[in-house]
PDB file of N, CA and C in Angstrom:
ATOM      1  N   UNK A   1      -3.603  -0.645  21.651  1.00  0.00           N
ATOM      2  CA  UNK A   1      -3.939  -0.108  20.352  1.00  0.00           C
ATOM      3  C   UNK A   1      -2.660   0.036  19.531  1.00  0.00           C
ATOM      4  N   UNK A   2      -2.577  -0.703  18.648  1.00  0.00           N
ATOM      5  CA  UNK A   2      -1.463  -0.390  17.392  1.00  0.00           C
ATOM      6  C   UNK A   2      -1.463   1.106  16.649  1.00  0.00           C
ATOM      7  N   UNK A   3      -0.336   1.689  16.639  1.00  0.00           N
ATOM      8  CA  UNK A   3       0.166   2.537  16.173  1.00  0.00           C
ATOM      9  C   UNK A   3       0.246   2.171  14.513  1.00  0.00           C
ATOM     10  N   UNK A   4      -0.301   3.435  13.599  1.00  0.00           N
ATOM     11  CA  UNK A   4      -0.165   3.123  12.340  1.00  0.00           C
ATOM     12  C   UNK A   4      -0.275   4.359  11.646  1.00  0.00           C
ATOM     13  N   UNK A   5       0.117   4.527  10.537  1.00  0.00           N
ATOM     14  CA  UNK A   5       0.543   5.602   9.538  1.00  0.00           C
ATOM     15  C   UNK A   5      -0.115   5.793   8.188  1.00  0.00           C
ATOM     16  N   UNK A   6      -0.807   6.832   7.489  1.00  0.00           N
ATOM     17  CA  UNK A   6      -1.609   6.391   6.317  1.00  0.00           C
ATOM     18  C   UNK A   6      -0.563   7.683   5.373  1.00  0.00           C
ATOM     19  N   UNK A   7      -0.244   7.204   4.404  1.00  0.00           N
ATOM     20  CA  UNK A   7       0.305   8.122   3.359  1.00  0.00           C
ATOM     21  C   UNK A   7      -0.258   8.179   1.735  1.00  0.00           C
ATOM     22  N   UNK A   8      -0.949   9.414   1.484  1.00  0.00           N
ATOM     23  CA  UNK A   8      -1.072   9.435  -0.033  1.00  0.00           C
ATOM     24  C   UNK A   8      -0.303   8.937  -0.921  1.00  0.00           C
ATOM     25  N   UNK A   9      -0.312   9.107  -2.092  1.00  0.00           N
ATOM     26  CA  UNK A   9       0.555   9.125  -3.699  1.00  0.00           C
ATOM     27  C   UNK A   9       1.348  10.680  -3.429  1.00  0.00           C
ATOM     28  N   UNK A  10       0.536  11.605  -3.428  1.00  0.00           N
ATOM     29  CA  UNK A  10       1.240  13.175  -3.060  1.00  0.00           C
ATOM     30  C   UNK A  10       2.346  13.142  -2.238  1.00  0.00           C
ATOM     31  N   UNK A  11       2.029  12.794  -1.040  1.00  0.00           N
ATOM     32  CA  UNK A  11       2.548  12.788  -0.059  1.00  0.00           C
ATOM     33  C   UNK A  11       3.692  11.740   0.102  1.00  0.00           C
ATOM     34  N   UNK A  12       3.644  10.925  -0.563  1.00  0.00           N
ATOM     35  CA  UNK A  12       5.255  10.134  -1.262  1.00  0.00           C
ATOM     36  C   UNK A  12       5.988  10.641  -1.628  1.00  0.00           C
ATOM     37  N   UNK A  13       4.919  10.927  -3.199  1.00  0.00           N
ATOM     38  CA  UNK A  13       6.342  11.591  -4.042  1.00  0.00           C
ATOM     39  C   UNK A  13       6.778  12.980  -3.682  1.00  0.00           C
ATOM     40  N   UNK A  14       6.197  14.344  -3.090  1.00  0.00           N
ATOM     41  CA  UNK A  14       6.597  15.199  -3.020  1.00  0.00           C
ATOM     42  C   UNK A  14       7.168  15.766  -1.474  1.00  0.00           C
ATOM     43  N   UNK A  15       6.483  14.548  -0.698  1.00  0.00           N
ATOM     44  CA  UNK A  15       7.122  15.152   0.882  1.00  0.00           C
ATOM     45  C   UNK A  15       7.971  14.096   1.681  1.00  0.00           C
ATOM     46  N   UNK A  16       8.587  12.930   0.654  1.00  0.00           N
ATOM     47  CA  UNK A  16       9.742  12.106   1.165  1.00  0.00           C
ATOM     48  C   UNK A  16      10.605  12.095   0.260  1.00  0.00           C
ATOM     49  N   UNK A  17      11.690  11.496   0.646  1.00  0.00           N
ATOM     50  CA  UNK A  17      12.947  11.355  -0.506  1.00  0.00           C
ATOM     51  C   UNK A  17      12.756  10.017  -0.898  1.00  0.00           C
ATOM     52  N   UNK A  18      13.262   9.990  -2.186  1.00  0.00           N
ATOM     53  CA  UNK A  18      13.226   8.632  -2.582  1.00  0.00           C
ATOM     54  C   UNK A  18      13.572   7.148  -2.044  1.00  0.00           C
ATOM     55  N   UNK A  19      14.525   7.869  -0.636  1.00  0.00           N
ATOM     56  CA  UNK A  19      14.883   6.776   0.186  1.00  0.00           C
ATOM     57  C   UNK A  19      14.630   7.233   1.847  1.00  0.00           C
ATOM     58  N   UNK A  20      13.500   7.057   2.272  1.00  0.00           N
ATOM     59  CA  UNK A  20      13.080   7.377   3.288  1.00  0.00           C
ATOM     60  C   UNK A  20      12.646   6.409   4.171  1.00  0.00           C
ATOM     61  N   UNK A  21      13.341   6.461   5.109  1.00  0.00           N
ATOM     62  CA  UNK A  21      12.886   4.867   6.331  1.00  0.00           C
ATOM     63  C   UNK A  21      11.472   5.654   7.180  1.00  0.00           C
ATOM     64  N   UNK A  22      11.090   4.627   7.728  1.00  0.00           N
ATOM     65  CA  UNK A  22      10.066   4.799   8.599  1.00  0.00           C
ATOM     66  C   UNK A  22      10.236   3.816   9.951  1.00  0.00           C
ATOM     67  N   UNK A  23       9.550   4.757  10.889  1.00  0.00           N
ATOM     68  CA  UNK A  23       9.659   3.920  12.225  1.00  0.00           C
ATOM     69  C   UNK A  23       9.923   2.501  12.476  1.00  0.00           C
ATOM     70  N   UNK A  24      10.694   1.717  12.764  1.00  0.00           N
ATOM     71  CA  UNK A  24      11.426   0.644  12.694  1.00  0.00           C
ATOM     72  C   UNK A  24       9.933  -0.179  13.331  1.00  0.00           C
ATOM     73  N   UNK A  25       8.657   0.729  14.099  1.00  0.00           N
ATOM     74  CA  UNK A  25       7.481  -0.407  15.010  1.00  0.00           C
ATOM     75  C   UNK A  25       6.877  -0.525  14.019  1.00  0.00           C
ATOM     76  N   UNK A  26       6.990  -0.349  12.738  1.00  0.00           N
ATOM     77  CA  UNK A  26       5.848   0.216  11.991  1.00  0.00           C
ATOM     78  C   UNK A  26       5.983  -1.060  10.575  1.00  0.00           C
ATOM     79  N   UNK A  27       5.974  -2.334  11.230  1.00  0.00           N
ATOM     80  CA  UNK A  27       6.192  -3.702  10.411  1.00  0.00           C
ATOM     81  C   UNK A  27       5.525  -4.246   9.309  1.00  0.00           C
ATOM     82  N   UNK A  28       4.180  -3.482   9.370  1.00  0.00           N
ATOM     83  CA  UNK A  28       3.090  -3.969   8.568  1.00  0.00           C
ATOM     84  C   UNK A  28       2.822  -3.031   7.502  1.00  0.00           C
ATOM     85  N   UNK A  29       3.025  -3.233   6.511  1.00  0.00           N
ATOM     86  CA  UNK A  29       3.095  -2.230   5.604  1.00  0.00           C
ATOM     87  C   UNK A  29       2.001  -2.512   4.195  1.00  0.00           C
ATOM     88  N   UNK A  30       0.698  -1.837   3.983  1.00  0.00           N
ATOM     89  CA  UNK A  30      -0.276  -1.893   3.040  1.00  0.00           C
ATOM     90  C   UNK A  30      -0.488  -1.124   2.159  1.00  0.00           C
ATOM     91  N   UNK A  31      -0.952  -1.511   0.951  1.00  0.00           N
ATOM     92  CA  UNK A  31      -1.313  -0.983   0.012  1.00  0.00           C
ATOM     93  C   UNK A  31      -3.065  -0.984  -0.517  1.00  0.00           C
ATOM     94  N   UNK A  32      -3.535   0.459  -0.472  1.00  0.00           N
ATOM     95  CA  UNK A  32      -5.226   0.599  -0.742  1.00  0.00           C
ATOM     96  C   UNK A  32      -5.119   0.966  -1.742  1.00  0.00           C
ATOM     97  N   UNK A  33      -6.070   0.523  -2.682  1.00  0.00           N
ATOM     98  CA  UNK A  33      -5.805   1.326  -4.391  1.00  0.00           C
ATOM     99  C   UNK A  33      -7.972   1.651  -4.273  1.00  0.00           C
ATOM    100  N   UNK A  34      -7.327   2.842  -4.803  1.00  0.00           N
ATOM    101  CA  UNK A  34      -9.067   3.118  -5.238  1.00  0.00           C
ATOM    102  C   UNK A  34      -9.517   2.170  -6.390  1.00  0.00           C
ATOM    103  N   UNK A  35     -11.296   2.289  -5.987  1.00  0.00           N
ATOM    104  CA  UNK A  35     -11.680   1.481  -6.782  1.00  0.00           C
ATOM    105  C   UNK A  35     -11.907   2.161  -8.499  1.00  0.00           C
ATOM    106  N   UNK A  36     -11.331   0.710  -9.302  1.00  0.00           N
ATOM    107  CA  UNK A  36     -11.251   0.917 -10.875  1.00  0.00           C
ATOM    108  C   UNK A  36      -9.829   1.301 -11.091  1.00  0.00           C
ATOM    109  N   UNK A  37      -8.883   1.583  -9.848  1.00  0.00           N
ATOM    110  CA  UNK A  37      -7.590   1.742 -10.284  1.00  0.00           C
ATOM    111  C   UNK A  37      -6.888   0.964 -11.286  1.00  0.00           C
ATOM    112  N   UNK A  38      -6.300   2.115 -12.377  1.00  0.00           N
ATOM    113  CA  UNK A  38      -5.632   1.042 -13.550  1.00  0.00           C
ATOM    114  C   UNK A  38      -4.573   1.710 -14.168  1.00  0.00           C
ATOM    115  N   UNK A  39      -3.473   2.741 -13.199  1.00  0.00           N
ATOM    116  CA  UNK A  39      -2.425   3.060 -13.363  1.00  0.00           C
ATOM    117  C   UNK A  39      -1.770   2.468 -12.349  1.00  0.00           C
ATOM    118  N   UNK A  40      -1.028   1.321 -13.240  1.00  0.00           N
ATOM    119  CA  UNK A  40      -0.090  -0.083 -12.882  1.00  0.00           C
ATOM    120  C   UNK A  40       0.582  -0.092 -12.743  1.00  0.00           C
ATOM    121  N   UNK A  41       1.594   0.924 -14.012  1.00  0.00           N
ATOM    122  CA  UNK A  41       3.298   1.228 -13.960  1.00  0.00           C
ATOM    123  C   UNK A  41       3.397   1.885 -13.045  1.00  0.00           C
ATOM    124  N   UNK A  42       2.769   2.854 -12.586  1.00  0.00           N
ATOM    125  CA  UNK A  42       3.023   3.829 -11.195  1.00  0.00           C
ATOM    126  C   UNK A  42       3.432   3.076 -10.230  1.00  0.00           C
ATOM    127  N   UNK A  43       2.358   1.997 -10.195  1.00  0.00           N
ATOM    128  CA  UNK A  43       2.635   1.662  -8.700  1.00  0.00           C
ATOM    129  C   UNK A  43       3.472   0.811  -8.609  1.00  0.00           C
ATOM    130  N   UNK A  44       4.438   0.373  -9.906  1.00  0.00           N
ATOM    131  CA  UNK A  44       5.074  -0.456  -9.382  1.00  0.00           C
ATOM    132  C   UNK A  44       6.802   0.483  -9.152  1.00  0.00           C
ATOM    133  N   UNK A  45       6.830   1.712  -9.461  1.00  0.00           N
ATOM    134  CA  UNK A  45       7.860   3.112  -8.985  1.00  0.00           C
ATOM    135  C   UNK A  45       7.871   2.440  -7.609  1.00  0.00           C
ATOM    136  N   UNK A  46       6.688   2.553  -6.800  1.00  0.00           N
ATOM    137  CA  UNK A  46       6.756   2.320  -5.595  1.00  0.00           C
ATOM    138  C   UNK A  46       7.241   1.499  -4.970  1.00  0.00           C
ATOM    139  N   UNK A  47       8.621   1.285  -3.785  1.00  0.00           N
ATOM    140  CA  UNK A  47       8.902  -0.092  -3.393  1.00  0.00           C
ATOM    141  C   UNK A  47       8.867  -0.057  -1.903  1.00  0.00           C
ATOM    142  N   UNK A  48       8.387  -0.972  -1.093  1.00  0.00           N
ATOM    143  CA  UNK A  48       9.274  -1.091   0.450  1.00  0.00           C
ATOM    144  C   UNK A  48      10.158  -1.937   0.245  1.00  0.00           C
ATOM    145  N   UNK A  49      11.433  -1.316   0.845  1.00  0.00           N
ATOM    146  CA  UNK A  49      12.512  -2.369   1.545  1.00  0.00           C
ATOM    147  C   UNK A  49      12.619  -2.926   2.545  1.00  0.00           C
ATOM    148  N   UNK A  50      12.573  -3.942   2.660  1.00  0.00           N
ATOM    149  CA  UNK A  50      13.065  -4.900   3.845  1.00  0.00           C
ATOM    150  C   UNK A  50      14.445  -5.223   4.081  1.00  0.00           C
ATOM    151  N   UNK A  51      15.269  -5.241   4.214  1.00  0.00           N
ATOM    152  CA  UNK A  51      16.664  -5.244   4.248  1.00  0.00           C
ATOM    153  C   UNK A  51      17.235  -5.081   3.201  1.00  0.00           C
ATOM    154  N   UNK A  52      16.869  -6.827   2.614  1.00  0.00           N
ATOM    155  CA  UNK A  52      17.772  -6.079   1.232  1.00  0.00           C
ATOM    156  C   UNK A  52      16.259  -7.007   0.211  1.00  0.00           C
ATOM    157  N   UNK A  53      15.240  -6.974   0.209  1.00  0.00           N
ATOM    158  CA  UNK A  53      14.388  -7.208   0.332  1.00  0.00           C
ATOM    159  C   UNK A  53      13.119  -6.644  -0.679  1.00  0.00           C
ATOM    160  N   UNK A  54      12.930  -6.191  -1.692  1.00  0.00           N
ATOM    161  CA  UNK A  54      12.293  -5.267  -2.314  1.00  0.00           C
ATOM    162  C   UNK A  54      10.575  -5.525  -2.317  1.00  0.00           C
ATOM    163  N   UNK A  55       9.752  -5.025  -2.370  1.00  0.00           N
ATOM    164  CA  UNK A  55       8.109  -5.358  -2.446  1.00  0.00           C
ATOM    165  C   UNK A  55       7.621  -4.422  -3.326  1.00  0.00           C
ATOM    166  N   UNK A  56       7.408  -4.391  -4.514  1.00  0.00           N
ATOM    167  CA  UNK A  56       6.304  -3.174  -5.172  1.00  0.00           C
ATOM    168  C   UNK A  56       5.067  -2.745  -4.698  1.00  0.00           C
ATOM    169  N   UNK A  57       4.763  -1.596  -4.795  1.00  0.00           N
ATOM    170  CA  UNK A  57       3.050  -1.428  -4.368  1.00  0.00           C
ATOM    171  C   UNK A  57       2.146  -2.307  -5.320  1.00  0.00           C
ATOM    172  N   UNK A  58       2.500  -2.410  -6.510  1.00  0.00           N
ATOM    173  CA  UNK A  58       1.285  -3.346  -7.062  1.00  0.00           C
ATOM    174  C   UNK A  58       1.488  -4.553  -6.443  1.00  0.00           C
ATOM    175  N   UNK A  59       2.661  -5.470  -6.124  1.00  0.00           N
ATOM    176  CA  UNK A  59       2.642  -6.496  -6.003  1.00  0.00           C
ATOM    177  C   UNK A  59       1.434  -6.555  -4.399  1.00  0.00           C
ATOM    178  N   UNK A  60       1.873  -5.776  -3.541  1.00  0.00           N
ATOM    179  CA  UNK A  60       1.063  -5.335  -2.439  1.00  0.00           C
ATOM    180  C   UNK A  60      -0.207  -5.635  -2.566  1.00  0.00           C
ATOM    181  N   UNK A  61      -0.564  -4.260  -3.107  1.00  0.00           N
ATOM    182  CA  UNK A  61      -2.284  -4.473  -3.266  1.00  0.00           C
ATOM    183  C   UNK A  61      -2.964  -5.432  -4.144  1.00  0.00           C
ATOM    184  N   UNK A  62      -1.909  -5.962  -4.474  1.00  0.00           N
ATOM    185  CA  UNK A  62      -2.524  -7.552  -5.121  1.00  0.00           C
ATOM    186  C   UNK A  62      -2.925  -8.500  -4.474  1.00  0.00           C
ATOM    187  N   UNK A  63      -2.133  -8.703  -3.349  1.00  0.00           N
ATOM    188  CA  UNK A  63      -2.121  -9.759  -2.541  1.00  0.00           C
ATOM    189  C   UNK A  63      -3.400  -9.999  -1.657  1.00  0.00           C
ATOM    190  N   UNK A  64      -3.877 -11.004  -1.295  1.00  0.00           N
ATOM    191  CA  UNK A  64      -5.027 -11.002  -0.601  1.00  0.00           C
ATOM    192  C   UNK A  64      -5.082 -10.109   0.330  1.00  0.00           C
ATOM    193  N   UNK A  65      -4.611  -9.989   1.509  1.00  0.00           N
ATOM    194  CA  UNK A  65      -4.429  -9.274   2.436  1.00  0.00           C
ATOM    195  C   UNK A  65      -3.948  -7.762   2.386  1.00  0.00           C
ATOM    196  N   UNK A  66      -4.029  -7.337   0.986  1.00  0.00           N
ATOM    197  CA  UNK A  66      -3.433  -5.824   0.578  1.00  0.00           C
ATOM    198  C   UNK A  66      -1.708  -5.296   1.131  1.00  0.00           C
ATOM    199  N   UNK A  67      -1.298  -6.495   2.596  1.00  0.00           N
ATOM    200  CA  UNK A  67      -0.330  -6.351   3.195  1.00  0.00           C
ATOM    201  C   UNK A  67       0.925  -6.939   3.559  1.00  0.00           C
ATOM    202  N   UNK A  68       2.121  -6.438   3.475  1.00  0.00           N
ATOM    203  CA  UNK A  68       3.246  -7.523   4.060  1.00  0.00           C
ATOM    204  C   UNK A  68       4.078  -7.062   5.034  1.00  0.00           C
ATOM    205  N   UNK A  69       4.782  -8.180   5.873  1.00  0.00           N
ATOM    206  CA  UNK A  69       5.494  -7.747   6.673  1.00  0.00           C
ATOM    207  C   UNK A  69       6.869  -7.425   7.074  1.00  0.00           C
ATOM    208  N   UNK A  70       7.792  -6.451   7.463  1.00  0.00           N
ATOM    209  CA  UNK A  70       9.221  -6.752   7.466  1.00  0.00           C
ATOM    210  C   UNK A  70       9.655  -7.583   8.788  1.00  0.00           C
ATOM    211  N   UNK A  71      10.969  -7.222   8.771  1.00  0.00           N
ATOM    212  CA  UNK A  71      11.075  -8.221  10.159  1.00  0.00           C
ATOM    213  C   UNK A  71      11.839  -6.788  10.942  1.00  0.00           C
ATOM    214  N   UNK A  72      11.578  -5.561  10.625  1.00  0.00           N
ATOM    215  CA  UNK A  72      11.946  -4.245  11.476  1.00  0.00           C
ATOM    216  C   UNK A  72      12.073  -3.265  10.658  1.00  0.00           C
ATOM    217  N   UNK A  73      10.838  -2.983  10.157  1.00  0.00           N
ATOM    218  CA  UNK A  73      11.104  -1.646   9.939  1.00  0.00           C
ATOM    219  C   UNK A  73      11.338  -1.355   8.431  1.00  0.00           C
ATOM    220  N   UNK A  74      10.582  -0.156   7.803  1.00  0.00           N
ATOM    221  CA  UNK A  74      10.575  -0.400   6.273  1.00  0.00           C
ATOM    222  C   UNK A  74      11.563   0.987   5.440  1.00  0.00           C
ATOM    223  N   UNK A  75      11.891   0.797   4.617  1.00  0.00           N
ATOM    224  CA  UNK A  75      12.514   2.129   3.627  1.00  0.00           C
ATOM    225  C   UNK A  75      11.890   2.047   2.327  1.00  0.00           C
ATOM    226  N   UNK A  76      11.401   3.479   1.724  1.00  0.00           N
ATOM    227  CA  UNK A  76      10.575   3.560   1.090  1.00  0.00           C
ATOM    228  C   UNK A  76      11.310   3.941  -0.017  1.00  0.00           C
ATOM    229  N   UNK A  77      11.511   3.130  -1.468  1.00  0.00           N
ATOM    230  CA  UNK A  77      12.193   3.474  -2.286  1.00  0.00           C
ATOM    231  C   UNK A  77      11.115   4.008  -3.824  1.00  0.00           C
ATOM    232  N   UNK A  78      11.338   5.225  -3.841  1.00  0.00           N
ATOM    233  CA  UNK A  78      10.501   5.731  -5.055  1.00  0.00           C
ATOM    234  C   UNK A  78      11.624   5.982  -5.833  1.00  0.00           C
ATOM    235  N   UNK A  79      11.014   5.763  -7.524  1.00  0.00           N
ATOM    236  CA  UNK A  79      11.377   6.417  -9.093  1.00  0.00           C
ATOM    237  C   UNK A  79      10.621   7.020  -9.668  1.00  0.00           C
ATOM    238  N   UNK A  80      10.917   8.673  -9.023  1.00  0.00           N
ATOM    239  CA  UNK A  80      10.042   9.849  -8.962  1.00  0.00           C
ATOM    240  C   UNK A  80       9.926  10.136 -10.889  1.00  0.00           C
ATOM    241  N   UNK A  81      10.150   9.952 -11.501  1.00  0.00           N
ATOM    242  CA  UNK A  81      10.378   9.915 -12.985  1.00  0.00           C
ATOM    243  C   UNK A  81       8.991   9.961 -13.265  1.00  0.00           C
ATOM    244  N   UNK A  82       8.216  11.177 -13.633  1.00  0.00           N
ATOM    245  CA  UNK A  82       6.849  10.715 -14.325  1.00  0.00           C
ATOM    246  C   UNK A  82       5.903  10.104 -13.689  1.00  0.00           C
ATOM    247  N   UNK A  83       5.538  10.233 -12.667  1.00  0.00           N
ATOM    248  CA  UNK A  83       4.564   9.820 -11.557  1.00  0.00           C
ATOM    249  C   UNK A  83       3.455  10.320 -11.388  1.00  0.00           C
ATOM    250  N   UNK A  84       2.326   9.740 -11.807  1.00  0.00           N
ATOM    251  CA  UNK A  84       1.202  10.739 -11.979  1.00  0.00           C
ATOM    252  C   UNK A  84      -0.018  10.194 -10.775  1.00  0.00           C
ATOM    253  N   UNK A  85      -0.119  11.368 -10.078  1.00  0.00           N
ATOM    254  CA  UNK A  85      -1.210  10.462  -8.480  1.00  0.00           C
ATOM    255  C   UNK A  85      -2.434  11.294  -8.939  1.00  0.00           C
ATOM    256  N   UNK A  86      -3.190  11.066 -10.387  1.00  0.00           N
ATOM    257  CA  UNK A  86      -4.793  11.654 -10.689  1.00  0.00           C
ATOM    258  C   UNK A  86      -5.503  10.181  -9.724  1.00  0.00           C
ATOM    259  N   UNK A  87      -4.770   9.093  -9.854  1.00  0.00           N
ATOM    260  CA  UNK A  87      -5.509   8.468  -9.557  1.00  0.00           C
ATOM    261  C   UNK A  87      -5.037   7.862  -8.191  1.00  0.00           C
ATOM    262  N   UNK A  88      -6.181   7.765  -7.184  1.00  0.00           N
ATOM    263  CA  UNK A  88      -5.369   7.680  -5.779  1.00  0.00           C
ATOM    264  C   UNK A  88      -5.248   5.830  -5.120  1.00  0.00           C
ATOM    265  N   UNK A  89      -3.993   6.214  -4.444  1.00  0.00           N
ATOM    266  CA  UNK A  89      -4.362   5.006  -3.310  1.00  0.00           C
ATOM    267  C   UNK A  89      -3.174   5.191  -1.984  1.00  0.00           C
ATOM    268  N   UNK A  90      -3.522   4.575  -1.198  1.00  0.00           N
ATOM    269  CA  UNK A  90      -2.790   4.987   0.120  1.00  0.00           C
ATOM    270  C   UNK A  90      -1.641   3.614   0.594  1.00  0.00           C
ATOM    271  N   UNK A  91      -0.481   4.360   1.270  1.00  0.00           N
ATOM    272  CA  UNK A  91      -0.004   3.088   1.943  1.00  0.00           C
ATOM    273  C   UNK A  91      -0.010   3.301   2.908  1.00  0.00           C
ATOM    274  N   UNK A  92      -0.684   1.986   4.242  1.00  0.00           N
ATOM    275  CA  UNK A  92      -0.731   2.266   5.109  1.00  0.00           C
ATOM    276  C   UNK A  92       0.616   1.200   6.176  1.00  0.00           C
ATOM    277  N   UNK A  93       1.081   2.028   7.165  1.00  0.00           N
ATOM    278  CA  UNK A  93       2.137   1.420   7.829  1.00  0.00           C
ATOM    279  C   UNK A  93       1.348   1.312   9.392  1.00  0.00           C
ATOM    280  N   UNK A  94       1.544  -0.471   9.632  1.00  0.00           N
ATOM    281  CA  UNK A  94       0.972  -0.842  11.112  1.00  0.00           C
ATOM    282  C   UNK A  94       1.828  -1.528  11.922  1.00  0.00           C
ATOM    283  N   UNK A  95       1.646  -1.246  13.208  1.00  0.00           N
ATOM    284  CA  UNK A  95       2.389  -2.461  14.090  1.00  0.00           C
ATOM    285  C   UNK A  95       1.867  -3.944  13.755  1.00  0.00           C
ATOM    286  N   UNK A  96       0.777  -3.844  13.624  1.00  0.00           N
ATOM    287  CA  UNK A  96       0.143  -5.351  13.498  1.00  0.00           C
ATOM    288  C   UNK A  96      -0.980  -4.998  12.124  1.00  0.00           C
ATOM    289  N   UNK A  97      -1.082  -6.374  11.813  1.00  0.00           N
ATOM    290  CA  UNK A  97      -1.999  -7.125  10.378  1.00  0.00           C
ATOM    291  C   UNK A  97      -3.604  -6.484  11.132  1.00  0.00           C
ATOM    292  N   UNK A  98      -3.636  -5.465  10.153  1.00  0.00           N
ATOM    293  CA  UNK A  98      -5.053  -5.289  10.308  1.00  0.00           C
ATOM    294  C   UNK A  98      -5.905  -5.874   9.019  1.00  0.00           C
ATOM    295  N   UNK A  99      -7.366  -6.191   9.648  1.00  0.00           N
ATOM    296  CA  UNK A  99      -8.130  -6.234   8.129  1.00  0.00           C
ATOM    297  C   UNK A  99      -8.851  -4.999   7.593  1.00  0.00           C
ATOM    298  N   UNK A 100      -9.006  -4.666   6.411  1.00  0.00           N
ATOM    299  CA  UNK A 100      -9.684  -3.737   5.863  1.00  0.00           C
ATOM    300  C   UNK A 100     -10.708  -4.020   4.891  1.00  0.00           C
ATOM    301  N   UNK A 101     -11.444  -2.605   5.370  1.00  0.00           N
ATOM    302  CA  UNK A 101     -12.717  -3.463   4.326  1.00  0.00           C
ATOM    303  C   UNK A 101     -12.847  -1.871   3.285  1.00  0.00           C
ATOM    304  N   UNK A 102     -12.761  -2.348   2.428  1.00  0.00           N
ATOM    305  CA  UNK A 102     -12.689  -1.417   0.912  1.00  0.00           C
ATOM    306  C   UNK A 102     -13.879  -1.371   0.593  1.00  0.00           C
ATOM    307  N   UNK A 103     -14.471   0.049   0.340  1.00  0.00           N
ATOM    308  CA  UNK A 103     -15.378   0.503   0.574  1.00  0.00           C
ATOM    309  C   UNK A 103     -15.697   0.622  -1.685  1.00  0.00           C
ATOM    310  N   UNK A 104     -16.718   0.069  -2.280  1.00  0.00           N
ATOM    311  CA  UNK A 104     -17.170  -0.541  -3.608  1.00  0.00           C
ATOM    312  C   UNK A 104     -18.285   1.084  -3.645  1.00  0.00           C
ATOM    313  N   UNK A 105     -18.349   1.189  -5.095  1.00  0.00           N
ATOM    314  CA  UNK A 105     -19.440   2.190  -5.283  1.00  0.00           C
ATOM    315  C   UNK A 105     -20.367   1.010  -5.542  1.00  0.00           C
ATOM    316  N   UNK A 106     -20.242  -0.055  -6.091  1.00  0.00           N
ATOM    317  CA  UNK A 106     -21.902  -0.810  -6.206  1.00  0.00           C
ATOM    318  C   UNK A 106     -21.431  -1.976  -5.395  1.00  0.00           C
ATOM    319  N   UNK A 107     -22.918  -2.145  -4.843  1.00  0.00           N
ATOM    320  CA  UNK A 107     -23.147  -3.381  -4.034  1.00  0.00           C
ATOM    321  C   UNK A 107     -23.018  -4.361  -4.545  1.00  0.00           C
ATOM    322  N   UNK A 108     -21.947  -5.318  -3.893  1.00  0.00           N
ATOM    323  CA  UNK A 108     -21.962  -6.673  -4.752  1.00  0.00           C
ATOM    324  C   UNK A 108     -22.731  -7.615  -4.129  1.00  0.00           C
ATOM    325  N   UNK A 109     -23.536  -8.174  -4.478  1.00  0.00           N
ATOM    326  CA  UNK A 109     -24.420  -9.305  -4.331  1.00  0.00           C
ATOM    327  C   UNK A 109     -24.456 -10.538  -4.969  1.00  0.00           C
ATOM    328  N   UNK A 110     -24.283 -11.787  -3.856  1.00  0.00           N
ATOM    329  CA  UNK A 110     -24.241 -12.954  -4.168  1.00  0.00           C
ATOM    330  C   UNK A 110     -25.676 -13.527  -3.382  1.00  0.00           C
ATOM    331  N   UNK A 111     -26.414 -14.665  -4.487  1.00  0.00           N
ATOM    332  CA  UNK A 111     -27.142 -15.256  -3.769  1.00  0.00           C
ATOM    333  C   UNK A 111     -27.172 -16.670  -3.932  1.00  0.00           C
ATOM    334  N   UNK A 112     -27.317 -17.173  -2.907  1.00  0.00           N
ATOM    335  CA  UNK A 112     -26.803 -19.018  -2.763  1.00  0.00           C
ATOM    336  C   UNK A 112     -28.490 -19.224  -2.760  1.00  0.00           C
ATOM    337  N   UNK A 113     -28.684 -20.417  -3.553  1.00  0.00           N
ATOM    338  CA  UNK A 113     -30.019 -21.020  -3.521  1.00  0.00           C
ATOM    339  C   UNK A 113     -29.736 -22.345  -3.363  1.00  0.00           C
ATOM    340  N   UNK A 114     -30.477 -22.789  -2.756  1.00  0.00           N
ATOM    341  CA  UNK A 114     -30.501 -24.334  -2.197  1.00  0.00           C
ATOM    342  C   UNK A 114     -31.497 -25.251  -1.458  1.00  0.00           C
ATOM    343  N   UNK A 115     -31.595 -26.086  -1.214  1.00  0.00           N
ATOM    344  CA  UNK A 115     -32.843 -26.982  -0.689  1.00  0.00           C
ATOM    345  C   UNK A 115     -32.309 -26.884   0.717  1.00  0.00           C
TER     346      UNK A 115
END
């Protein structure tokens, strides 16, 4: 079982320092944005470092996979300046690429018709 870490917006900005490493096993590093999220500039305050390496949270939760990887271990660089977490999303830190399934207030429905 992979070891993994879930951290608020709160819990960034007010209970780490702007330069805070995390467990060197902890390679996989994701971004969950609630749904309708559309405070953008925030998330891009947010960075992981990879060495010398930078990743924004938006660029993150953009990405198909919500996730990227370092090659050991991440440092969490915030620009606490005006940071407003009304609106939430989480980063989550894994040993390994998990998938997630993001939970929609409406059902999306596709229907294929065909012979």
């Amino acid at each position: 079982t992979a070891a993994a870490s879930t951290y608020s917006c709160e819990e960034l900005v007010y209970h780490f320092s702007p330069h805070s490493t995390f467990p060197e096993r902890l390679t996989v590093g994701c971004v969950i944005i609630q749904e309708n999220y559309s405070n953008f500039d925030d998330l891009k305050k947010f960075r992981l470092l990879d060495g010398s390496n930078f990743t924004n949270f938006l660029d993150i939760a953009g990405s198909p996979t919500h996730c990227v990887q370092s090659s050991g271990g991440w440092r969490l660089v915030v620009d606490n300046s005006s940071i407003n977490c009304k609106q939430q999303f989480s980063l989550v830190l894994t040993e390994e690429l998990e998938n997630f399934i993001l939970p929609l207030k409406e059902t999306t429905v596709h229907t294929l018709e065909g012979r």
